[in-house]
C-alpha atoms as a PDB file:
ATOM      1  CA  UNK A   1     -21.351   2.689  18.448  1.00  0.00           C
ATOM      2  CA  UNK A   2     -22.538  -0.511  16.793  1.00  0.00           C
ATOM      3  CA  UNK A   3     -20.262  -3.704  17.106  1.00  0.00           C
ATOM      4  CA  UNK A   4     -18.637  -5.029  14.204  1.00  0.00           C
ATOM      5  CA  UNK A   5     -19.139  -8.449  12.932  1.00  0.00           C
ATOM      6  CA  UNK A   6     -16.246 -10.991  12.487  1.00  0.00           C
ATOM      7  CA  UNK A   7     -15.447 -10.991   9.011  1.00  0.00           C
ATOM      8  CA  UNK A   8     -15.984  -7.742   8.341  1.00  0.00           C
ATOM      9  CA  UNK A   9     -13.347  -5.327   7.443  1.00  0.00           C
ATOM     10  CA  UNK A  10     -14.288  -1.941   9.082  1.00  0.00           C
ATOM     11  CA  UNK A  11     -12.739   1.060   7.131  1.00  0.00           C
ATOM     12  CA  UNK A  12     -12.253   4.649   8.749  1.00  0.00           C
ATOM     13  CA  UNK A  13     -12.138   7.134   5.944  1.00  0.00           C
ATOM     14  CA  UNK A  14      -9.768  10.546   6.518  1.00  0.00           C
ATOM     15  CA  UNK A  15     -10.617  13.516   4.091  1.00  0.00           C
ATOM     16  CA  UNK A  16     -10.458  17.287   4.502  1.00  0.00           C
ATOM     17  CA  UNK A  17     -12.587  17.369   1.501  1.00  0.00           C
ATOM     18  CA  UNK A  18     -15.214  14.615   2.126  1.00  0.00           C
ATOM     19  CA  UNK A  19     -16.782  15.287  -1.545  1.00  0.00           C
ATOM     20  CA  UNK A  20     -14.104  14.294  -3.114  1.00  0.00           C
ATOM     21  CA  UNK A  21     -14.368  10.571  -1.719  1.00  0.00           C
ATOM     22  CA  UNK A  22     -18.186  10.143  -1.757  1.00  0.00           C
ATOM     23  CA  UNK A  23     -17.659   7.562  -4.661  1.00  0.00           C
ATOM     24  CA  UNK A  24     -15.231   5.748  -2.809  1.00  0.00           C
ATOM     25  CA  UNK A  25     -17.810   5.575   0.128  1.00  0.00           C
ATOM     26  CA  UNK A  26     -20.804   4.199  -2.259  1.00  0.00           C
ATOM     27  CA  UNK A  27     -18.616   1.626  -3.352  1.00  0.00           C
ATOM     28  CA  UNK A  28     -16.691   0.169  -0.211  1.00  0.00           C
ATOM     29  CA  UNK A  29     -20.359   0.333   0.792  1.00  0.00           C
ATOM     30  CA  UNK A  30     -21.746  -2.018  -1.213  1.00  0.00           C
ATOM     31  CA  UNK A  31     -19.473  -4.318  -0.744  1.00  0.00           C
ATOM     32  CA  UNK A  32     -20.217  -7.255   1.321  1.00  0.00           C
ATOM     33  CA  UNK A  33     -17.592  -8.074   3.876  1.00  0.00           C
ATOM     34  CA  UNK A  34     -16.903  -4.280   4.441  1.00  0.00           C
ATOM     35  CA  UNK A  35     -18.039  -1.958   6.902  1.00  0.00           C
ATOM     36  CA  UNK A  36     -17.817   2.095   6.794  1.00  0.00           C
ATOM     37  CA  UNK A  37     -16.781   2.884  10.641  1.00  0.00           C
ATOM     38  CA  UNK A  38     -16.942   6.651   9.890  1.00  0.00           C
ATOM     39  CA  UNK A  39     -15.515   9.810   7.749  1.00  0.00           C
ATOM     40  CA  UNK A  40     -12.995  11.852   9.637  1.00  0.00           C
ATOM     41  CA  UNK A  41     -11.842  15.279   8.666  1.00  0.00           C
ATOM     42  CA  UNK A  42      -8.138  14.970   9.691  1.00  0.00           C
ATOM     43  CA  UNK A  43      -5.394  12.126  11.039  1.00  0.00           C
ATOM     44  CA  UNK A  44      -5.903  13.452  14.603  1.00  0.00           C
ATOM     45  CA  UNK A  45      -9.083  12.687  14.778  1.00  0.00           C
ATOM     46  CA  UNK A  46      -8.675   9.400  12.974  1.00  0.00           C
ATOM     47  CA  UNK A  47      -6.038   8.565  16.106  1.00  0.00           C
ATOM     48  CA  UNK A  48      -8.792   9.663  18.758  1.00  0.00           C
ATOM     49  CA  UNK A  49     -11.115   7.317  17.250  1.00  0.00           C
ATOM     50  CA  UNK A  50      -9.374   4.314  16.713  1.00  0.00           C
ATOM     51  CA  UNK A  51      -7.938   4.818  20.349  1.00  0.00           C
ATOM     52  CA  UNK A  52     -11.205   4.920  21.679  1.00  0.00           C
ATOM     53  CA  UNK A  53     -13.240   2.385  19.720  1.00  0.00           C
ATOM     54  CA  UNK A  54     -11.728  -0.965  19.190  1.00  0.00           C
ATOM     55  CA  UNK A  55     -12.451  -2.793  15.632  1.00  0.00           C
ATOM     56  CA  UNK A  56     -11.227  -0.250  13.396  1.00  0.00           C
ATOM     57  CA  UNK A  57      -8.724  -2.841  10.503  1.00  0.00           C
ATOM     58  CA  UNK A  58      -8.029  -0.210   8.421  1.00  0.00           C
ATOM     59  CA  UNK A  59      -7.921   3.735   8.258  1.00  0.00           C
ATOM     60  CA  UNK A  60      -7.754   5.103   4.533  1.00  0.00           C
ATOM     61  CA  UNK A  61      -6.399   8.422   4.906  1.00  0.00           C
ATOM     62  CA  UNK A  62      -6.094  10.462   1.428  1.00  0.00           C
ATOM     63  CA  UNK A  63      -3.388  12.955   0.756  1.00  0.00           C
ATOM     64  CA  UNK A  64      -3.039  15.812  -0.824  1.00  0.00           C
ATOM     65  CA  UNK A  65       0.618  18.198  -1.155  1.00  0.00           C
ATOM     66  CA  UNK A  66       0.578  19.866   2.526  1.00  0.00           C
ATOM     67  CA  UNK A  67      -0.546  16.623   4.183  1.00  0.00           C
ATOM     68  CA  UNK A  68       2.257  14.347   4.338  1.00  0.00           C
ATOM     69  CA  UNK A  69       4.162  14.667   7.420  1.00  0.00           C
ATOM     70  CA  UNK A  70       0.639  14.606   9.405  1.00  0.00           C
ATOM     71  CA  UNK A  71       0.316  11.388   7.989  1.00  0.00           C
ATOM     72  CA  UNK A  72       3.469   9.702   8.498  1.00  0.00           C
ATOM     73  CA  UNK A  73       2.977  11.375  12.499  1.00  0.00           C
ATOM     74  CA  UNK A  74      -0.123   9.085  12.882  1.00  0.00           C
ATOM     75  CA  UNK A  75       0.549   6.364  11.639  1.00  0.00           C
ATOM     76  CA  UNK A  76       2.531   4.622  14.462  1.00  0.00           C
ATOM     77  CA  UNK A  77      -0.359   5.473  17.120  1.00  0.00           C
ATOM     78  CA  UNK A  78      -3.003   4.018  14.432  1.00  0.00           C
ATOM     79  CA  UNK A  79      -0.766   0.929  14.464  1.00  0.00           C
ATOM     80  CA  UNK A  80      -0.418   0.755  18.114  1.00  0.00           C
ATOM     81  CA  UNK A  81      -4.491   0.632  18.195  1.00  0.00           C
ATOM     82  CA  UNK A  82      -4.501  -2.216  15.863  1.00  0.00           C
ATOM     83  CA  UNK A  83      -5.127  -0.055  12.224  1.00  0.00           C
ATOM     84  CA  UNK A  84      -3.330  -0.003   9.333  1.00  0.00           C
ATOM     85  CA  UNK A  85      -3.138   2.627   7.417  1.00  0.00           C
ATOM     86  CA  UNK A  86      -3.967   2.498   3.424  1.00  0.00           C
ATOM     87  CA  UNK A  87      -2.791   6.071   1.867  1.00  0.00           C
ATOM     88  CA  UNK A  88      -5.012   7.330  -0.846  1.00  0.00           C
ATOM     89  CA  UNK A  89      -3.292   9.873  -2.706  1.00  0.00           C
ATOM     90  CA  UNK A  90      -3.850  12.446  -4.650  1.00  0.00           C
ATOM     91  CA  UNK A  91      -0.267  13.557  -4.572  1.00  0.00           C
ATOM     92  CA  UNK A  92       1.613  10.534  -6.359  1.00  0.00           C
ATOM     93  CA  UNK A  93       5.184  11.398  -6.431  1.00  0.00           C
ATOM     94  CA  UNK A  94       6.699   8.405  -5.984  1.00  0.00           C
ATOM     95  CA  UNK A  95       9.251   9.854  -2.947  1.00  0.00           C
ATOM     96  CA  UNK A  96       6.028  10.638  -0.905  1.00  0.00           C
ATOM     97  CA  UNK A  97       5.005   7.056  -1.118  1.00  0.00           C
ATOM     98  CA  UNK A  98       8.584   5.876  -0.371  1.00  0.00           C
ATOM     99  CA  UNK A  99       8.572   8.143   2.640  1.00  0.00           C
ATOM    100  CA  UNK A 100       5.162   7.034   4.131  1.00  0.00           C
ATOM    101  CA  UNK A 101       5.876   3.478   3.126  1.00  0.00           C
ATOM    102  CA  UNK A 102       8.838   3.541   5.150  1.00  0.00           C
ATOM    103  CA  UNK A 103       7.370   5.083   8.383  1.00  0.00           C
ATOM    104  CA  UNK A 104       4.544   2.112   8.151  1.00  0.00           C
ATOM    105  CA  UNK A 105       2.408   2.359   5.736  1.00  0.00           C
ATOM    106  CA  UNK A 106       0.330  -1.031   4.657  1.00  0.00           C
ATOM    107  CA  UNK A 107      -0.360   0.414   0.775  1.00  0.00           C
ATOM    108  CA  UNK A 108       0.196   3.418  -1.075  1.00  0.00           C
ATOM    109  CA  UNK A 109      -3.376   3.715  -3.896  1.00  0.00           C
ATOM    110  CA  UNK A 110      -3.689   6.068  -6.313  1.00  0.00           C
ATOM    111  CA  UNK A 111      -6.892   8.409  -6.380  1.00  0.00           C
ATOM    112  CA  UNK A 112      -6.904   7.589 -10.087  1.00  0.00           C
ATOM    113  CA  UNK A 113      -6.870   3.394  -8.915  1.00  0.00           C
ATOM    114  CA  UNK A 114      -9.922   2.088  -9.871  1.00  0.00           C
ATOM    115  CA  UNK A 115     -12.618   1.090  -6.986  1.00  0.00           C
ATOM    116  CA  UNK A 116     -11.721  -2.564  -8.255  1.00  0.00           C
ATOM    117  CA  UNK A 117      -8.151  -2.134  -7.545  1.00  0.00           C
ATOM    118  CA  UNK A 118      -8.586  -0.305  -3.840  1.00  0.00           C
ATOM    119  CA  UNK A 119     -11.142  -3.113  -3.182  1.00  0.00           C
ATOM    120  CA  UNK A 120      -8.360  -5.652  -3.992  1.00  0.00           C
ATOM    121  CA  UNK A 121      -5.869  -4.133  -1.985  1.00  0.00           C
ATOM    122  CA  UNK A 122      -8.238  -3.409   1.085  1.00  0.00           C
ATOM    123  CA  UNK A 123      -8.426  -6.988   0.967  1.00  0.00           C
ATOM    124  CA  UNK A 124      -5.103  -7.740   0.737  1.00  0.00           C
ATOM    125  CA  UNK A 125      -3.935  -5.169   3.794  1.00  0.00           C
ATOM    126  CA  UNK A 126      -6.707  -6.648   5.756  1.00  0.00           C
ATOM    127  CA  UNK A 127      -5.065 -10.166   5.709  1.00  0.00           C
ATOM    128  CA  UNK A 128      -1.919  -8.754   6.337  1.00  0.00           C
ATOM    129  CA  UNK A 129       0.257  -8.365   3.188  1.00  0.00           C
ATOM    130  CA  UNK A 130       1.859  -4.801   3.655  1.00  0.00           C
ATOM    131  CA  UNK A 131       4.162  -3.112   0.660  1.00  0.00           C
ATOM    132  CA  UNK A 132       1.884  -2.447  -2.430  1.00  0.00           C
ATOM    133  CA  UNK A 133       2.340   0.788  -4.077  1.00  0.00           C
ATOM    134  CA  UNK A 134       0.310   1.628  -6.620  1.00  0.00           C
ATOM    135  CA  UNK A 135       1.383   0.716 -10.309  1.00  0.00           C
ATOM    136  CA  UNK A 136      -0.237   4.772 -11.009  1.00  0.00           C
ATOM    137  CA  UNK A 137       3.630   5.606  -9.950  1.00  0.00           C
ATOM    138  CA  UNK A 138       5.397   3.639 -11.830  1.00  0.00           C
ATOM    139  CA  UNK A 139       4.072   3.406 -15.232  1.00  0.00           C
ATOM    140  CA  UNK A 140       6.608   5.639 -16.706  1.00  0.00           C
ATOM    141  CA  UNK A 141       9.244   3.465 -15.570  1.00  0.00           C
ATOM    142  CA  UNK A 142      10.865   1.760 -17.960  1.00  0.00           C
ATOM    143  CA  UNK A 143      12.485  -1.403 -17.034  1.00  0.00           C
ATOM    144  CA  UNK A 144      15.368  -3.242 -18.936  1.00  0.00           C
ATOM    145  CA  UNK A 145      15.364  -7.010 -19.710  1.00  0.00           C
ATOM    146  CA  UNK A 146      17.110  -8.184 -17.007  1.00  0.00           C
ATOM    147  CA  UNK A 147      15.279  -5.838 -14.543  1.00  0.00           C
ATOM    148  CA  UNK A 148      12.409  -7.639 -15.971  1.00  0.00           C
ATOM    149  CA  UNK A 149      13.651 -11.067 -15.581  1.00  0.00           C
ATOM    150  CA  UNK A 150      15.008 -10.315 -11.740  1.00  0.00           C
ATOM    151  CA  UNK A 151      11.420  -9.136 -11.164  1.00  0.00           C
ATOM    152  CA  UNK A 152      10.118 -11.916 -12.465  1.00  0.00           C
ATOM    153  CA  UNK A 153      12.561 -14.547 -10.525  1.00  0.00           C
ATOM    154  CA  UNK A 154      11.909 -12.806  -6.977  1.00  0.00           C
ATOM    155  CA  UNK A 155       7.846 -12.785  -7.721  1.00  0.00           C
ATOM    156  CA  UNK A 156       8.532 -16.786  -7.972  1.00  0.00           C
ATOM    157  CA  UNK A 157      10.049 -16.801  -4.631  1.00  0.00           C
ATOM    158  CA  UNK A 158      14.109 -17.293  -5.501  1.00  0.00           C
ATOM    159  CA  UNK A 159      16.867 -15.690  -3.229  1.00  0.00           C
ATOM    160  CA  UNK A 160      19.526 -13.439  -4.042  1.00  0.00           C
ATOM    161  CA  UNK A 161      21.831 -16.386  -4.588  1.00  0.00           C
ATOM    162  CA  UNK A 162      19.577 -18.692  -7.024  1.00  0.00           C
ATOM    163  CA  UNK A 163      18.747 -15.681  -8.819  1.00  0.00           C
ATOM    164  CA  UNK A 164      22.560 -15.041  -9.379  1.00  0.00           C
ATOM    165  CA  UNK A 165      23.362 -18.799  -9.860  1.00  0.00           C
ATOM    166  CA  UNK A 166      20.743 -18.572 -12.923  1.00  0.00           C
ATOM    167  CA  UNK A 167      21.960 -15.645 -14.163  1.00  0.00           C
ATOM    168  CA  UNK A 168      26.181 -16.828 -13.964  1.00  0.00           C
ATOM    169  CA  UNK A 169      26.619 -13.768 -11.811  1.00  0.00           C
ATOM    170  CA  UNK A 170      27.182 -12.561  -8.023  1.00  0.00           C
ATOM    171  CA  UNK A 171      24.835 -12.167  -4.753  1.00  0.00           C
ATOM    172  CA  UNK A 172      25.717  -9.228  -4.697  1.00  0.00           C
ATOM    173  CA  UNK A 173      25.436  -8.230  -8.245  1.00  0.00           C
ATOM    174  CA  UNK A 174      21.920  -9.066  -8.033  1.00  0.00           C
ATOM    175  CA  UNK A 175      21.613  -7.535  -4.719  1.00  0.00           C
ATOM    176  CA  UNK A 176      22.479  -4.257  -6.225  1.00  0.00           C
ATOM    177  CA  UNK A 177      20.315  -4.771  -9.016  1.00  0.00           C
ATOM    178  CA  UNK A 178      17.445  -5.131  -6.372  1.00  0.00           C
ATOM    179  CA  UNK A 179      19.013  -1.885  -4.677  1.00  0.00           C
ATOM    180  CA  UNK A 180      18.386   0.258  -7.944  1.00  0.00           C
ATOM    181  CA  UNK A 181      14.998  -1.595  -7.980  1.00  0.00           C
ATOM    182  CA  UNK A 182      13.735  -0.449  -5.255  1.00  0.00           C
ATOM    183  CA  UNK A 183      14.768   3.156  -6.084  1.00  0.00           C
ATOM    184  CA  UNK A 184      13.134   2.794  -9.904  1.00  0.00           C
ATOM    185  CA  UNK A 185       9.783   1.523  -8.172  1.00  0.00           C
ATOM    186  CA  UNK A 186       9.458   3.355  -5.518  1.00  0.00           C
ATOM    187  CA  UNK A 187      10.023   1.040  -2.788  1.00  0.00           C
ATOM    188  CA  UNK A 188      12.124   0.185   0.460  1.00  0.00           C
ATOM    189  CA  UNK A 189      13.011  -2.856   1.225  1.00  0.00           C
ATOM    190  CA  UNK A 190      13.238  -6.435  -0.577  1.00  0.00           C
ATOM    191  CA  UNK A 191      10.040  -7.622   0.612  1.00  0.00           C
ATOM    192  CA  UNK A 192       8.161  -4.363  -0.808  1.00  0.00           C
ATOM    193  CA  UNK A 193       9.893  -5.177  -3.960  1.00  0.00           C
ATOM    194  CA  UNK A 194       8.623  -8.735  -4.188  1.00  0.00           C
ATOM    195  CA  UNK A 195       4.954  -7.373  -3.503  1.00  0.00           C
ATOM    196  CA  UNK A 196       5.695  -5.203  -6.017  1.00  0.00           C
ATOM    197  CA  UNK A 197       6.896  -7.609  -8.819  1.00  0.00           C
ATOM    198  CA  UNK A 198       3.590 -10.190  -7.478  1.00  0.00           C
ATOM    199  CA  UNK A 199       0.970  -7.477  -8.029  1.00  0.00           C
ATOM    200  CA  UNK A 200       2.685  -5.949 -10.938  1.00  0.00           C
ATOM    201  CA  UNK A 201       2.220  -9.357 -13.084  1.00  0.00           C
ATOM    202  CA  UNK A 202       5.710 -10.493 -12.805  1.00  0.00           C
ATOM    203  CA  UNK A 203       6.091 -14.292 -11.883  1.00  0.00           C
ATOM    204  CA  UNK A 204       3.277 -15.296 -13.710  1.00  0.00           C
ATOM    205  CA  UNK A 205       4.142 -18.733 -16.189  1.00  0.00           C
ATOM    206  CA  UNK A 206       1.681 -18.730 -19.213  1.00  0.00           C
END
């Protein structure tokens, strides 16, 4: 098994169906700091692996309709051995990526992500930001104005109670608010959210 280099980000690949991510291979491939460790056929062998060879940062594990429990099963012993897991789903119903997020998922892509936007998030997982969900679930979602402008307040950083003292409201208005949130999304907790709202665009000044 060859070493891997610090800096690197080495990437195990999960697929029953190892066609359908031969794209995804070429490009991770060609991109510098990232290193293919392998192609596994399911999550148990993904576990065996990164229990046995140390280096693994990242397993990308895609999913498709029958696969989800096997997933969430694995993740906590792929955690234990130092990899996160990035889902890569076929199956984009946003309560299967609330589910897996919960049990410890670091990112929840869409198949239909472009390579850019995987790359990004590889990335992002790999220096430890856990939480994004994949926009691809959301886009129906329509927001109201003040949804928008919460989003937009907890993206700049502000607490429950700035956010409410800007607004001439409650904590725990705007906690609830956050509550229903994180329900439209598609996410768990607070912090998710905030990921959320940062990748999303919301925060930005222009």
């Amino acid at each position: 098994m060859e070493d891997f280099s610090p800096g690197n980000i080495s990437i195990l690949l999960v697929d029953s169906h190892v066609a359908t991510i031969d794209g995804l291979v070429a490009d991770l491939s060609k991109r510098q700091n990232v290193l293919i460790a392998g192609v596994r056929h399911n999550m148990k062998e993904a576990v065996s692996f990164c229990q046995t060879h140390q280096g693994v940062d990242i397993v990308m594990a895609s999913l498709y309709f029958t696969e989800t429990r096997t997933i969430a099963y694995a993740i906590h012993p792929l955690r234990q051995a130092k990899a996160k897991v990035i889902v890569y789903a076929g199956d984009e119903r946003p309560q299967i990526a609330n589910f897996l997020m919960r049990q410890g998922a670091a990112a929840f892509l869409s198949q239909s992500d472009s390579y850019e936007t995987v790359y990004r998030v590889v990335l992002s997982v790999s220096f430890g930001t856990m939480g994004y969900v994949s926009a691809k679930l959301t886009e129906g979602t329509k927001l109201t104005a003040i949804e928008e402008e919460i989003l937009g307040l907890l993206a700049r950083g502000l607490k429950y109670d700035e956010i409410a003292s800007l607004r001439n409201t409650s904590a725990h208005t705007v906690r609830k608010q956050c509550d229903r949130l994180q329900v439209k999304v598609g996410v768990e907790s607070r912090e998710r959210l905030i990921v959320w709202a940062v990748n999303s665009g919301f925060g930005v000044v222009v």
